[in-house]
PDB file of N, CA and C in Angstrom:
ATOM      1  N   UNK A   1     -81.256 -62.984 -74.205  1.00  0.00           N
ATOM      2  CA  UNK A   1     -80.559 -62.013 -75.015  1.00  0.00           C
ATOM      3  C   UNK A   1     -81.051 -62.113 -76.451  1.00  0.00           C
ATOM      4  N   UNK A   2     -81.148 -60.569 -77.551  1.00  0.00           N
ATOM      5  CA  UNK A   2     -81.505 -60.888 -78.784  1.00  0.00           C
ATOM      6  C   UNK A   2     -80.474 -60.129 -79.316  1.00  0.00           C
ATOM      7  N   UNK A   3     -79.675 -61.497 -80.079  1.00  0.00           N
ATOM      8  CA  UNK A   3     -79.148 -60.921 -81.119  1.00  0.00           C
ATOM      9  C   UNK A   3     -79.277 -60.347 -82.079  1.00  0.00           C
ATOM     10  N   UNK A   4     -78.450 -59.327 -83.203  1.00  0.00           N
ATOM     11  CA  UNK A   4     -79.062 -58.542 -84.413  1.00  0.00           C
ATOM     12  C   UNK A   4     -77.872 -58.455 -85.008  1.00  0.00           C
ATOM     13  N   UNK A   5     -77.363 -58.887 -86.867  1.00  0.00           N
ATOM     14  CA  UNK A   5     -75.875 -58.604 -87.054  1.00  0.00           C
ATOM     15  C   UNK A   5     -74.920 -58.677 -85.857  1.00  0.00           C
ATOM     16  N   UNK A   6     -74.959 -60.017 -84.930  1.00  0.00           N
ATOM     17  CA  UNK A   6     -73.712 -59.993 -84.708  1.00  0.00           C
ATOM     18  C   UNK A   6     -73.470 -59.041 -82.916  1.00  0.00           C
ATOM     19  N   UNK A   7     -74.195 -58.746 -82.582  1.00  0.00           N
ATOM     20  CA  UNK A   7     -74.272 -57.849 -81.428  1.00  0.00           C
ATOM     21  C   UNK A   7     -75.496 -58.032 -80.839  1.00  0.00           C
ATOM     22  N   UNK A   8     -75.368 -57.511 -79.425  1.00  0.00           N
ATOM     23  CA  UNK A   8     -76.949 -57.818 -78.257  1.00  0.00           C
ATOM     24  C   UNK A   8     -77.797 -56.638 -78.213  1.00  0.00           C
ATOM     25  N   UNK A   9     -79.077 -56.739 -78.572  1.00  0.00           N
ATOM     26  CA  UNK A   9     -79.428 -55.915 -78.753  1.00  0.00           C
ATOM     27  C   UNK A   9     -80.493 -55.263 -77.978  1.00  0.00           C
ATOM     28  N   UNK A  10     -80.870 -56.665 -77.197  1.00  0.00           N
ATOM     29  CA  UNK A  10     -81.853 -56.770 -76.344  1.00  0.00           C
ATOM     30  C   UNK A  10     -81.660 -57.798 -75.297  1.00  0.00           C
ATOM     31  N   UNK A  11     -82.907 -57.581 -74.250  1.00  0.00           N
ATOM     32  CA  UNK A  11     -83.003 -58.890 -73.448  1.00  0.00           C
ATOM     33  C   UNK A  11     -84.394 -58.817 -72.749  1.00  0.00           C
ATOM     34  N   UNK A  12     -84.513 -59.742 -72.108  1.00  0.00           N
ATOM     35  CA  UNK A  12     -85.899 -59.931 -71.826  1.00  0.00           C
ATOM     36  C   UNK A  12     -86.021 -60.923 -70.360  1.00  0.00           C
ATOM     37  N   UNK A  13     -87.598 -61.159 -70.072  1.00  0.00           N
ATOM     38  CA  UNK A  13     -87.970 -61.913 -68.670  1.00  0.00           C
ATOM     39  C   UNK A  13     -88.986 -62.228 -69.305  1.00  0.00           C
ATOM     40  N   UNK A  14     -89.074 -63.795 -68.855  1.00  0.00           N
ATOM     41  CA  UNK A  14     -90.727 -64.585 -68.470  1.00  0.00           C
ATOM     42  C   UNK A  14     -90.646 -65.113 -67.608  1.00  0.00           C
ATOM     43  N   UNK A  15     -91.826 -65.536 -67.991  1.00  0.00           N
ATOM     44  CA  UNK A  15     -92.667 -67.116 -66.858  1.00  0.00           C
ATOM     45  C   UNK A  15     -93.177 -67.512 -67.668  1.00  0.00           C
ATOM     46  N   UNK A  16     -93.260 -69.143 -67.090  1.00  0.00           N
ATOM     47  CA  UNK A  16     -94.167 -70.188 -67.820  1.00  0.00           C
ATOM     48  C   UNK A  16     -95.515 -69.705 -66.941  1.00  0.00           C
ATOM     49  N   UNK A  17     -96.514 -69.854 -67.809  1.00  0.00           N
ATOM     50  CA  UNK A  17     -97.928 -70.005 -67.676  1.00  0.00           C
ATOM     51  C   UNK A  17     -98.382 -71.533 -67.747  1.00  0.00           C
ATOM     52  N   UNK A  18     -98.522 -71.913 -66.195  1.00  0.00           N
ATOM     53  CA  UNK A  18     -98.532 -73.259 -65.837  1.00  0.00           C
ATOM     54  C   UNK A  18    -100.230 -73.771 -66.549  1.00  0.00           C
ATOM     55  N   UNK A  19    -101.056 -73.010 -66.373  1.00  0.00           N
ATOM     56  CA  UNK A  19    -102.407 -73.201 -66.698  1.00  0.00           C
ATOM     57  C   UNK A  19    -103.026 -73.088 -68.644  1.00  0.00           C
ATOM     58  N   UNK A  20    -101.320 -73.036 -69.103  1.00  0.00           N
ATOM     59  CA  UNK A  20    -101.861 -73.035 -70.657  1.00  0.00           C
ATOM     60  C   UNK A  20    -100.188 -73.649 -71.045  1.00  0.00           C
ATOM     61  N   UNK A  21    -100.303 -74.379 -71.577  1.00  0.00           N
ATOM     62  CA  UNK A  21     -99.208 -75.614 -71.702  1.00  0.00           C
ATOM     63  C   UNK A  21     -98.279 -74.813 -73.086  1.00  0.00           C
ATOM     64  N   UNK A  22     -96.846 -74.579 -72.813  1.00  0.00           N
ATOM     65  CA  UNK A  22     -96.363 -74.666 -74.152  1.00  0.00           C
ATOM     66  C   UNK A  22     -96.018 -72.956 -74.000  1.00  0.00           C
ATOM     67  N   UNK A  23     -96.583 -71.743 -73.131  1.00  0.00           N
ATOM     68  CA  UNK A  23     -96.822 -70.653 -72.943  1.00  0.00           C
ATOM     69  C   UNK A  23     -95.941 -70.331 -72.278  1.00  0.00           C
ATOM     70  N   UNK A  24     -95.427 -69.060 -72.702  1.00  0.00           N
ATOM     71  CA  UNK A  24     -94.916 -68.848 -71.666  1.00  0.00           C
ATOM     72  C   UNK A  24     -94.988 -66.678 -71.973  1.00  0.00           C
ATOM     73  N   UNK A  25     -94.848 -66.252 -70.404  1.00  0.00           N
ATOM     74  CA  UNK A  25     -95.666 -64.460 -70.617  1.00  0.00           C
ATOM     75  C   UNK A  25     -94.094 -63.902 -71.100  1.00  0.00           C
ATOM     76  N   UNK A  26     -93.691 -62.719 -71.821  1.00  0.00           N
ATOM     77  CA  UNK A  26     -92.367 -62.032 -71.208  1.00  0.00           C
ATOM     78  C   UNK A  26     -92.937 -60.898 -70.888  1.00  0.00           C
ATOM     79  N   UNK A  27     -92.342 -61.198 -69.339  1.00  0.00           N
ATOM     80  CA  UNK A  27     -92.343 -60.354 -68.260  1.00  0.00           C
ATOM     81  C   UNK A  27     -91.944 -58.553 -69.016  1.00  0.00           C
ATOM     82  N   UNK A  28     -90.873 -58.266 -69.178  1.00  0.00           N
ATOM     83  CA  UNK A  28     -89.712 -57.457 -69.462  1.00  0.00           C
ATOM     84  C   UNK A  28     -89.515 -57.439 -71.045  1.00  0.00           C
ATOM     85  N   UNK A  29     -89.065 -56.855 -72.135  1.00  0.00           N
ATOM     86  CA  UNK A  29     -88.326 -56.893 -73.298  1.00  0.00           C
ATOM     87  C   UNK A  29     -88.302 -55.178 -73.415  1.00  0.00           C
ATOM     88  N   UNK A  30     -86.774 -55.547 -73.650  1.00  0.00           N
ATOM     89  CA  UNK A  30     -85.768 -54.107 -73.433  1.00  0.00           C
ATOM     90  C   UNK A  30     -85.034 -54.501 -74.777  1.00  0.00           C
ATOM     91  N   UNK A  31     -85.248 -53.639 -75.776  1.00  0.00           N
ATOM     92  CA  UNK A  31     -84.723 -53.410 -76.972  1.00  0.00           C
ATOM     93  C   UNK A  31     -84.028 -52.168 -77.337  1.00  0.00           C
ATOM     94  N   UNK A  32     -82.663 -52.349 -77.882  1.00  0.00           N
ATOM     95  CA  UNK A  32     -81.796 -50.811 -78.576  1.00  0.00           C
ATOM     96  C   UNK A  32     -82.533 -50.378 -79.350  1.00  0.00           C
ATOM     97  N   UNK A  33     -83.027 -49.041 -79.290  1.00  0.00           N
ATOM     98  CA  UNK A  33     -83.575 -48.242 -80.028  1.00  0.00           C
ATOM     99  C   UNK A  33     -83.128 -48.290 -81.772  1.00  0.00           C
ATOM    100  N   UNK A  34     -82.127 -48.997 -81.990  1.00  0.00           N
ATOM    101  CA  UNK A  34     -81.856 -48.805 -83.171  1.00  0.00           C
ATOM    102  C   UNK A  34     -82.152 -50.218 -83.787  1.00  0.00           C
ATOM    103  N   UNK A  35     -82.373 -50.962 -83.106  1.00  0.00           N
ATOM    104  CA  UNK A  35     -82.900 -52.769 -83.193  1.00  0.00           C
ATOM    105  C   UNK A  35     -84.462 -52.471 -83.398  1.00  0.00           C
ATOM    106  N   UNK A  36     -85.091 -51.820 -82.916  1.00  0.00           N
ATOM    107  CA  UNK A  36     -86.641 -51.770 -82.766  1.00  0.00           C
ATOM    108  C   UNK A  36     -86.923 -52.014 -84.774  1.00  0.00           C
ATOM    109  N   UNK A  37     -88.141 -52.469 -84.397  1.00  0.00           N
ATOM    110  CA  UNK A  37     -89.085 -52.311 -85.563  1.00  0.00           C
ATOM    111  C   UNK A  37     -88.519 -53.825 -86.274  1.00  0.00           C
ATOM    112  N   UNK A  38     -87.258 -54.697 -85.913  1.00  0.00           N
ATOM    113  CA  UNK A  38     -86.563 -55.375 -87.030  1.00  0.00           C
ATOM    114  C   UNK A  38     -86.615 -57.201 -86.862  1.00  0.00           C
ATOM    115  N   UNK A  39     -87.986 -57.282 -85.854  1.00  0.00           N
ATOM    116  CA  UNK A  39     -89.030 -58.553 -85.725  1.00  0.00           C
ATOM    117  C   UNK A  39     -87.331 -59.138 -84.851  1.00  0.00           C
ATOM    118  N   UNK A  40     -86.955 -58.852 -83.929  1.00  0.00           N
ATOM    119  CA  UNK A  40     -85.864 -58.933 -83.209  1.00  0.00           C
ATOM    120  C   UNK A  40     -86.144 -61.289 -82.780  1.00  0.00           C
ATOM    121  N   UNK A  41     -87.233 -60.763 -82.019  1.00  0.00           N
ATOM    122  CA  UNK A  41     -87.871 -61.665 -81.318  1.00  0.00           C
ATOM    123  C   UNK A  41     -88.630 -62.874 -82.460  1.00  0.00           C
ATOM    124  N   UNK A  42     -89.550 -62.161 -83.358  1.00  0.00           N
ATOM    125  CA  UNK A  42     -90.009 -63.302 -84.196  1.00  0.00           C
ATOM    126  C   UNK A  42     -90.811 -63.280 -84.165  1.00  0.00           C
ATOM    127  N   UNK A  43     -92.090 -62.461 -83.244  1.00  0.00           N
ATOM    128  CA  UNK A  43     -93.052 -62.584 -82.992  1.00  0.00           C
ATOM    129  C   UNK A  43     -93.705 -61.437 -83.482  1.00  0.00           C
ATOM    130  N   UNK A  44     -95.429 -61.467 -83.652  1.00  0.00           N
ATOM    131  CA  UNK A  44     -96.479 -61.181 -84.540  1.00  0.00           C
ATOM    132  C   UNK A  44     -97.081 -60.307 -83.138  1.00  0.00           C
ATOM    133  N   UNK A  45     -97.986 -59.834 -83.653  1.00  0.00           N
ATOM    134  CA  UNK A  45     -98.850 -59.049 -82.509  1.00  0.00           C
ATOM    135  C   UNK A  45    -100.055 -59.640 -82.603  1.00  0.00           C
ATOM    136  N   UNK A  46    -100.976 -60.419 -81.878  1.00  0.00           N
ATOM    137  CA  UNK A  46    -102.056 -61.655 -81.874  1.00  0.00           C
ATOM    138  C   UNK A  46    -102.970 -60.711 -80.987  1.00  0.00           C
ATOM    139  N   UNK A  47    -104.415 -60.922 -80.805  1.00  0.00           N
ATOM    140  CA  UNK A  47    -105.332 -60.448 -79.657  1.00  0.00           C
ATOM    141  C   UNK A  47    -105.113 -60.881 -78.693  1.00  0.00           C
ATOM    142  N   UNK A  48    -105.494 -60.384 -78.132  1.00  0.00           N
ATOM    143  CA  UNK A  48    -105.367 -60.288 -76.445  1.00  0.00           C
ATOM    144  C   UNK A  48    -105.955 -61.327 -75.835  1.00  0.00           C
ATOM    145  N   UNK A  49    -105.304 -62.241 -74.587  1.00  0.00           N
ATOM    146  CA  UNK A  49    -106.004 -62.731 -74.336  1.00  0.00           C
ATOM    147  C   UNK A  49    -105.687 -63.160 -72.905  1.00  0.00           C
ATOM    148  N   UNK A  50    -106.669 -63.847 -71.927  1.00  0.00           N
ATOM    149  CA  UNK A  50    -106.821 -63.871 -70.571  1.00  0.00           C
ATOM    150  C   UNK A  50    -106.886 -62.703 -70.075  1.00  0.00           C
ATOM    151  N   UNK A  51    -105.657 -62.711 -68.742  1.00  0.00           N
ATOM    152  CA  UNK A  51    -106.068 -61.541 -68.104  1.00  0.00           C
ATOM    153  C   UNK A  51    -105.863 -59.681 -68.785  1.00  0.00           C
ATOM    154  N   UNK A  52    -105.360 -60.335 -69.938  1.00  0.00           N
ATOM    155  CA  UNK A  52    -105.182 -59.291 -70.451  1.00  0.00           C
ATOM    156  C   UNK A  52    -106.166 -58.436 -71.989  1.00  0.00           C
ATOM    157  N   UNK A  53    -107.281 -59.189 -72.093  1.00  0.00           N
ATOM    158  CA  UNK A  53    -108.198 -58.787 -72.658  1.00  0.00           C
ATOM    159  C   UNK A  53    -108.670 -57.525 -71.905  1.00  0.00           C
ATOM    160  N   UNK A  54    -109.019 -56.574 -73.063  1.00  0.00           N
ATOM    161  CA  UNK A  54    -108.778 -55.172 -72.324  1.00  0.00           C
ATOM    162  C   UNK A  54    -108.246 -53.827 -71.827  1.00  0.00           C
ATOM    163  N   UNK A  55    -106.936 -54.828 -71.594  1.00  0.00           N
ATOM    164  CA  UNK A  55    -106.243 -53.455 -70.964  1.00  0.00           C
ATOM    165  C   UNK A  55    -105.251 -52.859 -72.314  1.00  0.00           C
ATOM    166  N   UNK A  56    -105.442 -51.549 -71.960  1.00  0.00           N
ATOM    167  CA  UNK A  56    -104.898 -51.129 -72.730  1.00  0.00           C
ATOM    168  C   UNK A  56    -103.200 -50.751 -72.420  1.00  0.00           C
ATOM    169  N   UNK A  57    -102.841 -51.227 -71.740  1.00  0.00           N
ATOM    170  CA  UNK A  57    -101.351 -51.112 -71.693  1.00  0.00           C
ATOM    171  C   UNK A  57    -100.712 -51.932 -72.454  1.00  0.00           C
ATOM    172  N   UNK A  58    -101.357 -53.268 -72.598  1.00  0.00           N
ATOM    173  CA  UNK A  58    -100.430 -54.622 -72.711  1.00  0.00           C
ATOM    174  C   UNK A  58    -100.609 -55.102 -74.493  1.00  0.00           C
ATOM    175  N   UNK A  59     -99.394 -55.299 -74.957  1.00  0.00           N
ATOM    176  CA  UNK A  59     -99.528 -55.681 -76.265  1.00  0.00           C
ATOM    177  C   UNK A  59     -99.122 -57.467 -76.055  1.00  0.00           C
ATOM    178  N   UNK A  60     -99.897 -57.370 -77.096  1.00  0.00           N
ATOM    179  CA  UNK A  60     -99.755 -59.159 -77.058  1.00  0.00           C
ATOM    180  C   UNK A  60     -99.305 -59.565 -78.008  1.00  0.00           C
ATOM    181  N   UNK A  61     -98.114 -60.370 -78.008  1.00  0.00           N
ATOM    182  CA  UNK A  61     -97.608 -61.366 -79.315  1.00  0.00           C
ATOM    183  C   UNK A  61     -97.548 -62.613 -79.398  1.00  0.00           C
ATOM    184  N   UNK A  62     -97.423 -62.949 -80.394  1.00  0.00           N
ATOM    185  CA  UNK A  62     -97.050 -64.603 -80.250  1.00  0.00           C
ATOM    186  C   UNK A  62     -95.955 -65.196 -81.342  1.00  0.00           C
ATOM    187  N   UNK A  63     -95.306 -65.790 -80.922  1.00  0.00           N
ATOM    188  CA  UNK A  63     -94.447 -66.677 -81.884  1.00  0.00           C
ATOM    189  C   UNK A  63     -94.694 -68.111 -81.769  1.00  0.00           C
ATOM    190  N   UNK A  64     -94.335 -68.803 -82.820  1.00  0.00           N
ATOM    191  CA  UNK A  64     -94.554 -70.250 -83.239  1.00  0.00           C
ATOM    192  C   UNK A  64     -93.361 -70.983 -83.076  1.00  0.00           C
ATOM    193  N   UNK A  65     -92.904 -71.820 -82.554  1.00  0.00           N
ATOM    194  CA  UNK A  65     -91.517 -72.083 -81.800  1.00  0.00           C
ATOM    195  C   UNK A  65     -91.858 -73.819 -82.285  1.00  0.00           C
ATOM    196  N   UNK A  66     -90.945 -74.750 -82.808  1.00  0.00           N
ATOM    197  CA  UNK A  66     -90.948 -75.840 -83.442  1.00  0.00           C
ATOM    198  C   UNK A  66     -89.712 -76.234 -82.647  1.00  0.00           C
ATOM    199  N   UNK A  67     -90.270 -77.647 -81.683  1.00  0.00           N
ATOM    200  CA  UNK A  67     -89.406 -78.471 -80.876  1.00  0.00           C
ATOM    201  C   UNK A  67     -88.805 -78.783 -81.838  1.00  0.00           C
ATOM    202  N   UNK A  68     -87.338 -79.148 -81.144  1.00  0.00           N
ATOM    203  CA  UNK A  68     -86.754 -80.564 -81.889  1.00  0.00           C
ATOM    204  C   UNK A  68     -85.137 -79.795 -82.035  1.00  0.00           C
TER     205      UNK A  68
END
């Protein structure tokens, strides 16, 4: 679930990507149209990469996530 002020605004699906440590894909992210644009998630838009170099459907992001 992504919160925004206090309310859900979104939600989402992954998987871990067993073959790149620390990774993980989202499957799914379903955002309120009125949440969009407002870095909900945290994440940047990065190049493409593995199986998804290429295609033009798939946007790729990444966020920086600090154990602990």
């Amino acid at each position: 679930m992504a919160d925004f002020t206090s309310r859900s605004v979104g939600c989402g699906a992954f998987r871990v990507i067993d073959d790149h440590p620390g990774t993980d894909e989202i499957m799914r992210m379903c955002v309120a149209p009125s949440a969009r644009a407002n870095t909900i998630a945290g994440c940047l838009e990065c190049e493409p990469w593995g199986e998804f170099i290429g295609k033009d459907f798939s946007v790729c992001m990444a966020k920086t996530v600090v154990p602990g």
